[in-house]
C-alpha atoms as a PDB file:
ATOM      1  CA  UNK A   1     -66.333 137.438  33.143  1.00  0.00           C
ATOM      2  CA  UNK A   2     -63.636 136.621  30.546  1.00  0.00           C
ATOM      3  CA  UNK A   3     -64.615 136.031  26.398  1.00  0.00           C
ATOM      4  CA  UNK A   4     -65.559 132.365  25.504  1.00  0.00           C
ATOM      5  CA  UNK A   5     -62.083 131.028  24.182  1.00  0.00           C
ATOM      6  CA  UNK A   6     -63.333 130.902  20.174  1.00  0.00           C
ATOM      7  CA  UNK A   7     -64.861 134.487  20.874  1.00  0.00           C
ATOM      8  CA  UNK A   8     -61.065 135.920  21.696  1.00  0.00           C
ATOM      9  CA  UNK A   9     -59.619 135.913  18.209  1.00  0.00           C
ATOM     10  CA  UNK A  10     -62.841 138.216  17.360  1.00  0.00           C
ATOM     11  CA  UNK A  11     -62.341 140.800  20.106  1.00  0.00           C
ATOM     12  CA  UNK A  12     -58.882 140.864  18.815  1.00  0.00           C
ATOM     13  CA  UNK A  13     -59.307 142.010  15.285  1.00  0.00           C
ATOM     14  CA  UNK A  14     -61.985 144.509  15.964  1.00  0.00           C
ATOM     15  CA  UNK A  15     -59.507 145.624  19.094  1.00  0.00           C
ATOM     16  CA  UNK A  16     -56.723 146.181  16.074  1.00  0.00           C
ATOM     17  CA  UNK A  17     -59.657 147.601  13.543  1.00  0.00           C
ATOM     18  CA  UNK A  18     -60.360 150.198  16.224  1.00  0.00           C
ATOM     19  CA  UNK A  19     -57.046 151.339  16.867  1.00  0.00           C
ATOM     20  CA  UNK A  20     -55.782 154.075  15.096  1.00  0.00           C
ATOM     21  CA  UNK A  21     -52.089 153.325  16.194  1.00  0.00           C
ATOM     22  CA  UNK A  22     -52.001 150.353  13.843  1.00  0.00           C
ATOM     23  CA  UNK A  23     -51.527 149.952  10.162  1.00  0.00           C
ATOM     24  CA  UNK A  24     -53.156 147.366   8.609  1.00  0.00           C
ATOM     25  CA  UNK A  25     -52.649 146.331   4.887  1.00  0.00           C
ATOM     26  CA  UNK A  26     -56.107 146.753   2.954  1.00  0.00           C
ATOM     27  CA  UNK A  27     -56.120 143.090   1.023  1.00  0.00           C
ATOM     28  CA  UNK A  28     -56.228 141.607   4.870  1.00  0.00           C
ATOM     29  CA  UNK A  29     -59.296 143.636   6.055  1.00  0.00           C
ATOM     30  CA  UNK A  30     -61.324 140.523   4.247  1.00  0.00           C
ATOM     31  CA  UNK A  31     -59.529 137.728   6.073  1.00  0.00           C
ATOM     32  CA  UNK A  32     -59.535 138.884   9.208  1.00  0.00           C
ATOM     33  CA  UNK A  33     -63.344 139.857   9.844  1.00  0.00           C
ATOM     34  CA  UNK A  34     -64.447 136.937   8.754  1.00  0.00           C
ATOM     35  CA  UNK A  35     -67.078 134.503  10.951  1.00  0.00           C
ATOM     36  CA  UNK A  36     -66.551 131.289  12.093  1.00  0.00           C
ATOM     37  CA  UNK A  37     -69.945 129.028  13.233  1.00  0.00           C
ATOM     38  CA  UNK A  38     -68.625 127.193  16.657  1.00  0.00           C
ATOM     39  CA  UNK A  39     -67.792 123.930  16.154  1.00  0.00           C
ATOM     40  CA  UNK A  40     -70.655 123.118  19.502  1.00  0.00           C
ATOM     41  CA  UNK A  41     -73.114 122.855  16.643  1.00  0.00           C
ATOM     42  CA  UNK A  42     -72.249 118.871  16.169  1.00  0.00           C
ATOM     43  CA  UNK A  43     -72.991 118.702  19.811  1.00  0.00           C
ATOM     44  CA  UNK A  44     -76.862 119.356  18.937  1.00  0.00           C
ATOM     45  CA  UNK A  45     -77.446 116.771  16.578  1.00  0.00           C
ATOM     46  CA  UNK A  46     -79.554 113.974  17.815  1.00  0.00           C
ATOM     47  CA  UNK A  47     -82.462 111.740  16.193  1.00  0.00           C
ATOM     48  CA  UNK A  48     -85.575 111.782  15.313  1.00  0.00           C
ATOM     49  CA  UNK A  49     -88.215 112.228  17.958  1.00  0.00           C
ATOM     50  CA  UNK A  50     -89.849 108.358  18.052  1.00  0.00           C
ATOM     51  CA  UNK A  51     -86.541 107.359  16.200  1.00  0.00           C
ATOM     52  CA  UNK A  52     -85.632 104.221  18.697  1.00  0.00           C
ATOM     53  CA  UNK A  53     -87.539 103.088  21.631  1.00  0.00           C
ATOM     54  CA  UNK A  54     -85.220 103.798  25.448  1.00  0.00           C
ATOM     55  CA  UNK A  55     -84.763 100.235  26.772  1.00  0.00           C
ATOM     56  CA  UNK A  56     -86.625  99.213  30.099  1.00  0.00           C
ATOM     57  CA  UNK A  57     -83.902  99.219  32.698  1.00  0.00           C
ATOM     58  CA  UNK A  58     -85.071  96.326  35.367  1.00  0.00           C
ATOM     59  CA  UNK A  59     -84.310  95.990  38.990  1.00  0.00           C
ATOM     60  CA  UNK A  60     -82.812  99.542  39.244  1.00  0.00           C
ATOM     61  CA  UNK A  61     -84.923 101.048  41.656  1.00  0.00           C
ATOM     62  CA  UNK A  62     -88.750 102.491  42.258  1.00  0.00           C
ATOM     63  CA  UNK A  63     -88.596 105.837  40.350  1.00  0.00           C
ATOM     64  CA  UNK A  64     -88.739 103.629  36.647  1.00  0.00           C
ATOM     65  CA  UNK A  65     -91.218 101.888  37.713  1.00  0.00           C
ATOM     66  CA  UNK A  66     -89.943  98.583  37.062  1.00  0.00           C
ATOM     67  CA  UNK A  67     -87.585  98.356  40.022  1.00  0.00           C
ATOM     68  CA  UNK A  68     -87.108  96.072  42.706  1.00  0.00           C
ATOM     69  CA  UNK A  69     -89.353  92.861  41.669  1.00  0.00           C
ATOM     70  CA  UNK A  70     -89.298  94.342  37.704  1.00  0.00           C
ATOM     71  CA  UNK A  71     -92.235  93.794  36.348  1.00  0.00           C
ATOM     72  CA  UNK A  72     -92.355  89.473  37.502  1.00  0.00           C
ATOM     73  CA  UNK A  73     -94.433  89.988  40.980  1.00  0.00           C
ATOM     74  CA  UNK A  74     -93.894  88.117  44.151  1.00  0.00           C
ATOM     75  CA  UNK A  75     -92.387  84.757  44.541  1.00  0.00           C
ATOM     76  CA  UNK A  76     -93.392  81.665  42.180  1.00  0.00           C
ATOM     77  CA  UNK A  77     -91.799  79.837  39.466  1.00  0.00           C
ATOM     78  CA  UNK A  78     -92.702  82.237  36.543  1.00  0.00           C
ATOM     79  CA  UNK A  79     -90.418  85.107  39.090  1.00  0.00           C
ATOM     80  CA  UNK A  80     -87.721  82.638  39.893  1.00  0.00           C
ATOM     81  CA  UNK A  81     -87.200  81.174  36.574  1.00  0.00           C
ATOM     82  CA  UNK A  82     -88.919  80.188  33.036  1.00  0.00           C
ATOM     83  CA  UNK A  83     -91.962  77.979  32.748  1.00  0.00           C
ATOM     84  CA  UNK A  84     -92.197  75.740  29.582  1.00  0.00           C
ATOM     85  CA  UNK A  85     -95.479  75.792  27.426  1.00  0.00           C
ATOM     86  CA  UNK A  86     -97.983  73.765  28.708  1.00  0.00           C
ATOM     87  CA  UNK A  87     -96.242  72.983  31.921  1.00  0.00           C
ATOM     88  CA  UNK A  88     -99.165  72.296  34.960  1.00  0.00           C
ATOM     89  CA  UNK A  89     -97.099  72.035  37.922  1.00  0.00           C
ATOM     90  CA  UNK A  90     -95.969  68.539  37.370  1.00  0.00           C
ATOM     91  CA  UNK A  91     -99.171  66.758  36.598  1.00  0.00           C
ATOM     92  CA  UNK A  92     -99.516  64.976  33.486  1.00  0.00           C
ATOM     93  CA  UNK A  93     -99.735  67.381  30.487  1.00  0.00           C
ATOM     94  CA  UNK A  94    -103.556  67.853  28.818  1.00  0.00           C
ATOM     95  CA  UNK A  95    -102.162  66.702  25.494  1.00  0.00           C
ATOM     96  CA  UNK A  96    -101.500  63.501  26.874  1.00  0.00           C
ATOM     97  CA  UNK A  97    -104.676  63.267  29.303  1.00  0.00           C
ATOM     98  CA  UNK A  98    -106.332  64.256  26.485  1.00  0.00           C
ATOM     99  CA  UNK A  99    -104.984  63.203  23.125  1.00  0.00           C
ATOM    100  CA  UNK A 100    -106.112  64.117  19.683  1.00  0.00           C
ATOM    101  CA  UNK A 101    -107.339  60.526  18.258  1.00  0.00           C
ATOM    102  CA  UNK A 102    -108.467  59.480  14.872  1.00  0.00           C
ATOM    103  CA  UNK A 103    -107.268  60.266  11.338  1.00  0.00           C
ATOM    104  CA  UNK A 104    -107.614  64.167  10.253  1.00  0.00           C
ATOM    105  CA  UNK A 105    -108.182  64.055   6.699  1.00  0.00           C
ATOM    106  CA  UNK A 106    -106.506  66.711   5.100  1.00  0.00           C
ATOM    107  CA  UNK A 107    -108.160  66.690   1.628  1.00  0.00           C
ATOM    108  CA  UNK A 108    -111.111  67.702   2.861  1.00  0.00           C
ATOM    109  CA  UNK A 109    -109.664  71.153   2.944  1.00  0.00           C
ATOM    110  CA  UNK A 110    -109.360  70.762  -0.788  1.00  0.00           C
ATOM    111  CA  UNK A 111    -112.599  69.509  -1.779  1.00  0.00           C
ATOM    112  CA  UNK A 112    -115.714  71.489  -2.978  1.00  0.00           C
ATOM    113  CA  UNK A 113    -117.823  73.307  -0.272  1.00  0.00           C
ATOM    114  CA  UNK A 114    -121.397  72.563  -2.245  1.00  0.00           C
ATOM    115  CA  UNK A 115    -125.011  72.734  -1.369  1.00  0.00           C
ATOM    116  CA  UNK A 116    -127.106  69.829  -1.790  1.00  0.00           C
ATOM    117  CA  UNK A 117    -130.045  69.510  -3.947  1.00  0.00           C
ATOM    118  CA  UNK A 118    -132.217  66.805  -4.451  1.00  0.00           C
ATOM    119  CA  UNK A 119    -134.955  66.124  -7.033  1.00  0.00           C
ATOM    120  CA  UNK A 120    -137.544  65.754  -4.484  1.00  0.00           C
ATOM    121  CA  UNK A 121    -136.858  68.842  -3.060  1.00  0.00           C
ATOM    122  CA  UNK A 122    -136.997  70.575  -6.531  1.00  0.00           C
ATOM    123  CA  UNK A 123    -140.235  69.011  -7.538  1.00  0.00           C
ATOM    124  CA  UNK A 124    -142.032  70.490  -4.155  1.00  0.00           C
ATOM    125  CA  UNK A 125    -140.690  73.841  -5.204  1.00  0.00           C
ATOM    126  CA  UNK A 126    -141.914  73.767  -8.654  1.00  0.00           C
ATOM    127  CA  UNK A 127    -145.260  72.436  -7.424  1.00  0.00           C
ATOM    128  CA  UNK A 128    -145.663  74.944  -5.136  1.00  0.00           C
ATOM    129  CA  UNK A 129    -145.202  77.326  -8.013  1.00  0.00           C
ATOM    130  CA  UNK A 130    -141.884  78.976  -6.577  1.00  0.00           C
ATOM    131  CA  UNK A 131    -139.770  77.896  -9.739  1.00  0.00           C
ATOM    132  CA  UNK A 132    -140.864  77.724 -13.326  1.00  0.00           C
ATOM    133  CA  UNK A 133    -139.738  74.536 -14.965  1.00  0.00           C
ATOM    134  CA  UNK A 134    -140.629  76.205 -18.752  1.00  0.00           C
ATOM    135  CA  UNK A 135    -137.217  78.266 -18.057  1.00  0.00           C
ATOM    136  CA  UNK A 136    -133.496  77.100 -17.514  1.00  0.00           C
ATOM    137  CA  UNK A 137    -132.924  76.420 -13.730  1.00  0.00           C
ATOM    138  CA  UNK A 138    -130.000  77.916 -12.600  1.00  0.00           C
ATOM    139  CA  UNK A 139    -128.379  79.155  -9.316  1.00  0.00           C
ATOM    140  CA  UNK A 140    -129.606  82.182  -9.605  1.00  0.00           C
ATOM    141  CA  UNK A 141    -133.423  80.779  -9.493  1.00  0.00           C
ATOM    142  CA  UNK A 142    -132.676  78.522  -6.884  1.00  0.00           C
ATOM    143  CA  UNK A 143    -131.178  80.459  -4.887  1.00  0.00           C
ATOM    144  CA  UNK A 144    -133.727  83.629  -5.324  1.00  0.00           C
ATOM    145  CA  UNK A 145    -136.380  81.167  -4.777  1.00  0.00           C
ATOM    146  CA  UNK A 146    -134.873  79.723  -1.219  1.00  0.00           C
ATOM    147  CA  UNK A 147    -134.937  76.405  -2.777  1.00  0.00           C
ATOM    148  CA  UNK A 148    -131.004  76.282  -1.788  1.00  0.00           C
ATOM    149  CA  UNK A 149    -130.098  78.391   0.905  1.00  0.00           C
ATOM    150  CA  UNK A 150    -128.187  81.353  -1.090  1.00  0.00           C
ATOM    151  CA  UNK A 151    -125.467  81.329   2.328  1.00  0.00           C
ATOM    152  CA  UNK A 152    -124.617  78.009   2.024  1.00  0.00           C
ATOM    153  CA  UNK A 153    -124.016  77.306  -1.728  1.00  0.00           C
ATOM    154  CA  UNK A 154    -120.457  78.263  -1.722  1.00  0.00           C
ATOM    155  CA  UNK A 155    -118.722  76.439  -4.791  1.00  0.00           C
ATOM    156  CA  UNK A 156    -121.678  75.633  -6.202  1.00  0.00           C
ATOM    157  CA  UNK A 157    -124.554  73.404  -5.848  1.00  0.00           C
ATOM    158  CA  UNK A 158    -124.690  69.368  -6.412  1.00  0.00           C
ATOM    159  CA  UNK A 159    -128.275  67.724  -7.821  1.00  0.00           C
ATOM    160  CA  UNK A 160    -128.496  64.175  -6.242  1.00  0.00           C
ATOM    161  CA  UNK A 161    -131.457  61.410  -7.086  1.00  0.00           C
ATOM    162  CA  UNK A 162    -133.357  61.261  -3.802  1.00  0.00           C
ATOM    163  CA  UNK A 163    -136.863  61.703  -4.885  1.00  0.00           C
ATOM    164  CA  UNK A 164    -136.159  61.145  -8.132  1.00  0.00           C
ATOM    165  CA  UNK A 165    -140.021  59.302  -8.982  1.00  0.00           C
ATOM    166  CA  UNK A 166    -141.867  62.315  -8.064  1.00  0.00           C
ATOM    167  CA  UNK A 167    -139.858  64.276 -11.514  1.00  0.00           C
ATOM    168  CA  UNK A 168    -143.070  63.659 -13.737  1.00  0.00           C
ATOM    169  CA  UNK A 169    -142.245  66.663 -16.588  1.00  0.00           C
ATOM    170  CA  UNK A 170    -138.819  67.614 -18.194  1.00  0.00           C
ATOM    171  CA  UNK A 171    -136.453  70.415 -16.855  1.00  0.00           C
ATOM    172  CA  UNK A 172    -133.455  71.611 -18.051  1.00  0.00           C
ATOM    173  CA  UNK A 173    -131.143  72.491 -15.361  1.00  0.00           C
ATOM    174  CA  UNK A 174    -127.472  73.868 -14.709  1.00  0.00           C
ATOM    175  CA  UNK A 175    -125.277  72.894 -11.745  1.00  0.00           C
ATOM    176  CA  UNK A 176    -121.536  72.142 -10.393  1.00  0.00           C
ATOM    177  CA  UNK A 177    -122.119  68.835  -9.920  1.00  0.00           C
ATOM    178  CA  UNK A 178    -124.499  66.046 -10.504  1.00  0.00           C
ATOM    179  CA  UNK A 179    -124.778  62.068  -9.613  1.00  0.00           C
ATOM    180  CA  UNK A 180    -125.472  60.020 -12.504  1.00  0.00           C
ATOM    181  CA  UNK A 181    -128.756  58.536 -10.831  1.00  0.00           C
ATOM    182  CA  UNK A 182    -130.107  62.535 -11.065  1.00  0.00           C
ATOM    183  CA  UNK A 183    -128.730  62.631 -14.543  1.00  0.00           C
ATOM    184  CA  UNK A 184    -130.907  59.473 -15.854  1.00  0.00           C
ATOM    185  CA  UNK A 185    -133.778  60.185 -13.465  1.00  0.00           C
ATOM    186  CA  UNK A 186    -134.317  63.687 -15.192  1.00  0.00           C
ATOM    187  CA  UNK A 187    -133.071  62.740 -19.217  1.00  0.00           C
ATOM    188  CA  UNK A 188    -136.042  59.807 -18.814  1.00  0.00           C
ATOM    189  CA  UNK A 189    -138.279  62.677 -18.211  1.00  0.00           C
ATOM    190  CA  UNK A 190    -137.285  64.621 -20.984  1.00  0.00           C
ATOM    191  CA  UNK A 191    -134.738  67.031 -19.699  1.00  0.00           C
ATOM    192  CA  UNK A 192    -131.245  67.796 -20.073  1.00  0.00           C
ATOM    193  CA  UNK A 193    -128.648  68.500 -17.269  1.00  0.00           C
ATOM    194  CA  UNK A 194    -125.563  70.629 -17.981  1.00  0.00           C
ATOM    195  CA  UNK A 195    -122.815  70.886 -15.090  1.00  0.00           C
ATOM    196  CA  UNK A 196    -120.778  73.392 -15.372  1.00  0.00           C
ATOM    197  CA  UNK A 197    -117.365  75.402 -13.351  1.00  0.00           C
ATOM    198  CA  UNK A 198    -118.416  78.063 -10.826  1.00  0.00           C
ATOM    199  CA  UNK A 199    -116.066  79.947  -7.593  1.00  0.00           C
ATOM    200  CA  UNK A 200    -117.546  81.045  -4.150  1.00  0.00           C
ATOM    201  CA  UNK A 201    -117.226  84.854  -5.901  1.00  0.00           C
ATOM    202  CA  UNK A 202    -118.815  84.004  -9.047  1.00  0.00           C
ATOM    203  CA  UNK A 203    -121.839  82.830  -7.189  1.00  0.00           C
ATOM    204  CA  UNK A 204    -121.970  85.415  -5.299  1.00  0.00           C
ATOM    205  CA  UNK A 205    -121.788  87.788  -8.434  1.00  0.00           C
ATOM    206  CA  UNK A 206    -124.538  86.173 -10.056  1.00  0.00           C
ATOM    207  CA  UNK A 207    -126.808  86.298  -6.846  1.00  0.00           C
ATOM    208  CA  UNK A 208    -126.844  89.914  -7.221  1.00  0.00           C
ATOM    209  CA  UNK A 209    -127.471  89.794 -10.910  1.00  0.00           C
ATOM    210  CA  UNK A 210    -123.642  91.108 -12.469  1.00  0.00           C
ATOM    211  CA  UNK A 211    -122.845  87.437 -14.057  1.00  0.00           C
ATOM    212  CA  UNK A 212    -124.369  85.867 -16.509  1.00  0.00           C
ATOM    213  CA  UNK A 213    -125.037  82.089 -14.878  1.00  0.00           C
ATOM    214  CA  UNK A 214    -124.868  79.939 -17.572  1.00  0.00           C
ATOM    215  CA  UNK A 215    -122.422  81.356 -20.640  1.00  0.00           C
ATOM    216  CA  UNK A 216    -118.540  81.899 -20.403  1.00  0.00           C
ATOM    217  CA  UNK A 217    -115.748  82.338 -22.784  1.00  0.00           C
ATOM    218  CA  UNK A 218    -115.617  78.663 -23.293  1.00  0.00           C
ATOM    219  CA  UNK A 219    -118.606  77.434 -23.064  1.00  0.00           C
ATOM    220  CA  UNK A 220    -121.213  76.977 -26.602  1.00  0.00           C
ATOM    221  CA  UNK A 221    -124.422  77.865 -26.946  1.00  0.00           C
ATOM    222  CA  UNK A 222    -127.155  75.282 -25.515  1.00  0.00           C
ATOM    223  CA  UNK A 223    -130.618  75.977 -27.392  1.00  0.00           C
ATOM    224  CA  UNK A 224    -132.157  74.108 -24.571  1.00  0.00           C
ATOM    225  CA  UNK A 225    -130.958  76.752 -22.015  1.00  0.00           C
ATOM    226  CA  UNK A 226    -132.140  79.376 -24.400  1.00  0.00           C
ATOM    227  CA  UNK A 227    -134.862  81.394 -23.064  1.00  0.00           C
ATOM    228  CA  UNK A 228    -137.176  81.940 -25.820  1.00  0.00           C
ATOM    229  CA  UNK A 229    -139.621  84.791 -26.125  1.00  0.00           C
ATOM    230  CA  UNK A 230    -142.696  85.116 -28.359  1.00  0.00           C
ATOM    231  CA  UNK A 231    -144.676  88.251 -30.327  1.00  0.00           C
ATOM    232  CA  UNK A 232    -148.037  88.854 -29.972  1.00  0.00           C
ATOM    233  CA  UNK A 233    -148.641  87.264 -33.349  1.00  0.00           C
ATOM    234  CA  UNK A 234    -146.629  84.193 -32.092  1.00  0.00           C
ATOM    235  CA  UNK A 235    -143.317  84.505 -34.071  1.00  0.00           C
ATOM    236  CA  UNK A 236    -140.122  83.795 -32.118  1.00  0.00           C
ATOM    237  CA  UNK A 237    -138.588  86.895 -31.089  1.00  0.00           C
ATOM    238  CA  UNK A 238    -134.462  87.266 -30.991  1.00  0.00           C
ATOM    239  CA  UNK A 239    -133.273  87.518 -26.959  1.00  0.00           C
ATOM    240  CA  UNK A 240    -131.655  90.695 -26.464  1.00  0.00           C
ATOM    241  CA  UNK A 241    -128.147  90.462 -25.522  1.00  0.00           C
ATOM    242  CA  UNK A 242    -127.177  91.780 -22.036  1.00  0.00           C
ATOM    243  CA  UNK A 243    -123.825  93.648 -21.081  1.00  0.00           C
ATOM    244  CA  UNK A 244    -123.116  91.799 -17.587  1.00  0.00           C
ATOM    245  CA  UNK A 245    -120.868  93.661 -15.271  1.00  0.00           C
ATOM    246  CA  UNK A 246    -118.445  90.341 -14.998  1.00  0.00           C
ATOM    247  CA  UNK A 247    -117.420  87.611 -16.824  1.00  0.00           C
ATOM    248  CA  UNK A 248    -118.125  84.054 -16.123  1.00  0.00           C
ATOM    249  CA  UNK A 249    -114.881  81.934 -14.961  1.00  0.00           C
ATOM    250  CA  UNK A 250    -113.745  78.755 -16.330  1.00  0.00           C
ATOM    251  CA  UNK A 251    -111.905  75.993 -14.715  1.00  0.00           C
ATOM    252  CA  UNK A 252    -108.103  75.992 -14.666  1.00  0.00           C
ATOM    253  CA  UNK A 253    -107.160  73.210 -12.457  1.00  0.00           C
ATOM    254  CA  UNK A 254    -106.867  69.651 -14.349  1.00  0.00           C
ATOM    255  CA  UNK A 255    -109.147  68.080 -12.108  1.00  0.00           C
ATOM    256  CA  UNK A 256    -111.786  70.567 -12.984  1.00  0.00           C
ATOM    257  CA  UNK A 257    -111.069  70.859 -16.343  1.00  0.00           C
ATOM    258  CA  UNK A 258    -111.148  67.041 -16.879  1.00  0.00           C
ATOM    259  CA  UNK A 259    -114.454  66.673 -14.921  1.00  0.00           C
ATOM    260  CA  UNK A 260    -116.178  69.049 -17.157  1.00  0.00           C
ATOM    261  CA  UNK A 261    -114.766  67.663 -20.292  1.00  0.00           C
ATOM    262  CA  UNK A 262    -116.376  64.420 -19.546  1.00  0.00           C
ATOM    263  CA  UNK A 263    -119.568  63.705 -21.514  1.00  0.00           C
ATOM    264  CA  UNK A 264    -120.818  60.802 -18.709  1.00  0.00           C
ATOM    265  CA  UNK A 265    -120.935  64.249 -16.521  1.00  0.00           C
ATOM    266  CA  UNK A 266    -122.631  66.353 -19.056  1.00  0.00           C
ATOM    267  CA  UNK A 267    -120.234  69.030 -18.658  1.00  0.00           C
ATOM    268  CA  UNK A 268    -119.982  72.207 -20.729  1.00  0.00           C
ATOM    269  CA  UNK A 269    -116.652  71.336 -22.022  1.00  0.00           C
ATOM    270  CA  UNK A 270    -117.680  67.981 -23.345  1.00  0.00           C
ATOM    271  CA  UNK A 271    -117.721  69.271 -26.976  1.00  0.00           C
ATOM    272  CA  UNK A 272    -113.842  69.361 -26.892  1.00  0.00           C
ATOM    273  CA  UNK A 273    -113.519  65.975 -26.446  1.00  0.00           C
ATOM    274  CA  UNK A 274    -112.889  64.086 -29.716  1.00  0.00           C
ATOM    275  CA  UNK A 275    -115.204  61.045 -30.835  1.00  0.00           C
ATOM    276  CA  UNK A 276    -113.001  57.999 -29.417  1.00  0.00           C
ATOM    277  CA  UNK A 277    -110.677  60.036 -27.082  1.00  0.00           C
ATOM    278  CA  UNK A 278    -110.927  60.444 -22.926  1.00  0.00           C
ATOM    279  CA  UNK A 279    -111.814  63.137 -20.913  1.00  0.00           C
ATOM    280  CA  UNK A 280    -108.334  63.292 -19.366  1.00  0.00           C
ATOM    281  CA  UNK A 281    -105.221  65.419 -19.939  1.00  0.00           C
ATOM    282  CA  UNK A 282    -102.599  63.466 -19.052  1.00  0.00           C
ATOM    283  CA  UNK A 283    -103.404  59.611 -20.123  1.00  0.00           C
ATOM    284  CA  UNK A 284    -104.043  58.634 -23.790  1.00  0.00           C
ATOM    285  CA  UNK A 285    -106.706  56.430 -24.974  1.00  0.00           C
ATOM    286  CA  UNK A 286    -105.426  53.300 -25.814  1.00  0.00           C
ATOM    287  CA  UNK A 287    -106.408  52.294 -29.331  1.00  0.00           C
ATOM    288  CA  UNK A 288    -108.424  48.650 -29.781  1.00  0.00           C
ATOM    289  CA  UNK A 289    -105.648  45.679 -30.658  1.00  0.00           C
ATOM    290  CA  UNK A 290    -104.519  45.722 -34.398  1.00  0.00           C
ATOM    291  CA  UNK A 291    -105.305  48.866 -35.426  1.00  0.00           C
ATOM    292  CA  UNK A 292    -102.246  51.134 -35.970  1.00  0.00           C
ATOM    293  CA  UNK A 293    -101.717  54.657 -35.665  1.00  0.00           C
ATOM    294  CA  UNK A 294    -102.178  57.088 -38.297  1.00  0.00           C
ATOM    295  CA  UNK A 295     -98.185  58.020 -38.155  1.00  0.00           C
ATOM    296  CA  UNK A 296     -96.942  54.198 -38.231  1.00  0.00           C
ATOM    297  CA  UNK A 297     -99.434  53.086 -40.975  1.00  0.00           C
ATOM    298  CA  UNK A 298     -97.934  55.802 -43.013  1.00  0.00           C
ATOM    299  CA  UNK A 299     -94.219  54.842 -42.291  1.00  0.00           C
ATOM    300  CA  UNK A 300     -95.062  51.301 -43.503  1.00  0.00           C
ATOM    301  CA  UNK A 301     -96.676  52.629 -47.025  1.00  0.00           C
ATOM    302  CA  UNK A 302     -93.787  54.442 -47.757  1.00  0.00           C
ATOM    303  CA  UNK A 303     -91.423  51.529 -46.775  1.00  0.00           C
ATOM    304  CA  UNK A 304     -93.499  48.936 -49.253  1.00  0.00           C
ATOM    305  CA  UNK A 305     -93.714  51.783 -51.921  1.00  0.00           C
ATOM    306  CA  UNK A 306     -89.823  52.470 -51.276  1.00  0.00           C
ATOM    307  CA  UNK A 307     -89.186  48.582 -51.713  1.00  0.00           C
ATOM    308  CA  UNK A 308     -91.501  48.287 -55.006  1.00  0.00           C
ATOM    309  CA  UNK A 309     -89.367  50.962 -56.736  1.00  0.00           C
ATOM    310  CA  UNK A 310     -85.759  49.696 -55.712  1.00  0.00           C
ATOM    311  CA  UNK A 311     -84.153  48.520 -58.769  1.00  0.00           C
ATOM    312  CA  UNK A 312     -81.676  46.235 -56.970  1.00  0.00           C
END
């Protein structure tokens, strides 16, 4: 068998170094026994295994498996052709045999998921000795003491009036939401209800104890949600502060924010509403006819005293 045709210039030179006939200048021993890779190398290159994906070749035969009917079965519309979505042979479509009817109210997606409470409902409990109405009610004791159901409070929980005669003693209570019969049904007794911003995770934080349930970063102290503790020798004793794990959130929407600023609400932002101002970000409060703002009343002193010094 005859040399490769890149191997031949090799068997040459060594056929030439070998000889003893030949005389070969020194300086060219270098250039001629040098090696040369075959350019086949560029042959070998390929991709990645798992690189690409080999099409499916249809209707080419049985050895690839999707030959002859490829892959669509025997006779029928869906081998013949394409079938729209929803088509049933002809006969009139579900969608219109069956229509979606009403109105779908799409802010329900938007509103609060709360829990409701009502004051009936909280009296039996405290009755029944399951909740002690000398401490601040929270959503922690409610919920610990299955007087909500802890699963189901979500945003929060909202108080309403419903059995609002049998509330014979004051309690102070915090919640997301209250109606204002629940709010005079319970200040009558004696109480005080605070409303204030929670988030499905927040509850769920201070469930298992790693939130505090009534104090945030914007929110003052209430002494009636204090929890006060007494010596043996009857002198009030300070409450020891506790490091919770997580912080409290506070609203950031306007609709929240303005709720909670609202005094008529008792929420825990009310304080940062002025005396005589609204609740609400956006509107002003309109000021009672003939009284002038503070700006314009000062324009018009300093046009009369202008006028009372002009010397012409």
């Amino acid at each position: 068998m005859s040399a490769k045709p890149r191997l031949r210039p090799q068997l040459y030179i060594s056929s030439l170094l070998s000889c003893q006939s030949h005389q070969i200048s020194p300086f060219l021993i270098p250039f001629l026994c040098t090696q040369h890779r075959a350019a086949s190398i560029l042959s070998a290159l390929s991709d990645n295994s798992g690189a690409y994906n080999k099409k499916i070749r249809r209707g080419r035969g049985p050895s690839s498996g999707k030959g002859k009917t490829a892959g669509r079965g025997y006779n029928g519309q869906k081998q013949h052709g394409k079938v729209p979505r929803g088509f049933n042979g002809g006969q009139t479509p579900d969608h219109i045999v069956n229509p979606i009817r009403g109105i779908e109210n799409r802010n329900t997606n938007f509103s609060p998921d709360v829990a409701i409470l009502n004051l009936g409902h909280l009296q039996d409990w405290i009755a029944q000795g399951r909740i002690d109405p000398s401490r601040p009610i929270t959503v922690k004791e409610l919920g610990d003491s299955r007087c909500v159901n802890p699963w189901k409070i979500g945003d929060g929980i909202k108080l309403l009036a419903r059995g609002s005669e049998k509330i014979t003693f004051p309690i102070n209570i915090v919640v997301f939401r209250a109606s204002a019969a629940a709010i005079a049904a319970i200040e009558a007794a004696g109480g005080s209800v605070t409303t204030r911003y929670y988030t499905p995770s927040s509850v769920i934080r201070i469930m298992q104890g790693k939130t505090d349930p009534i104090n945030s970063l914007q929110s003052q102290p209430n002494p009636r949600l204090q929890m006060p503790k007494f010596s043996s020798d009857g002198m009030l004793e300070p409450e020891p502060k506790k490091i919770w794990q997580n912080r409290l959130p506070d609203p950031t929407g306007r609709k929240s924010i303005e709720y909670y600023r609202d005094p008529a609400h008792r929420g825990y932002l009310s304080y940062q509403v002025a005396e005589g101002k609204g609740p609400s970000l956006f509107f002003k409060t309109p000021r009672p006819a003939g009284v002038l703002g503070a700006n314009k009343s000062d324009r018009l002193k300093k046009a009369a005293a202008a006028a009372a010094n002009r010397l012409w």
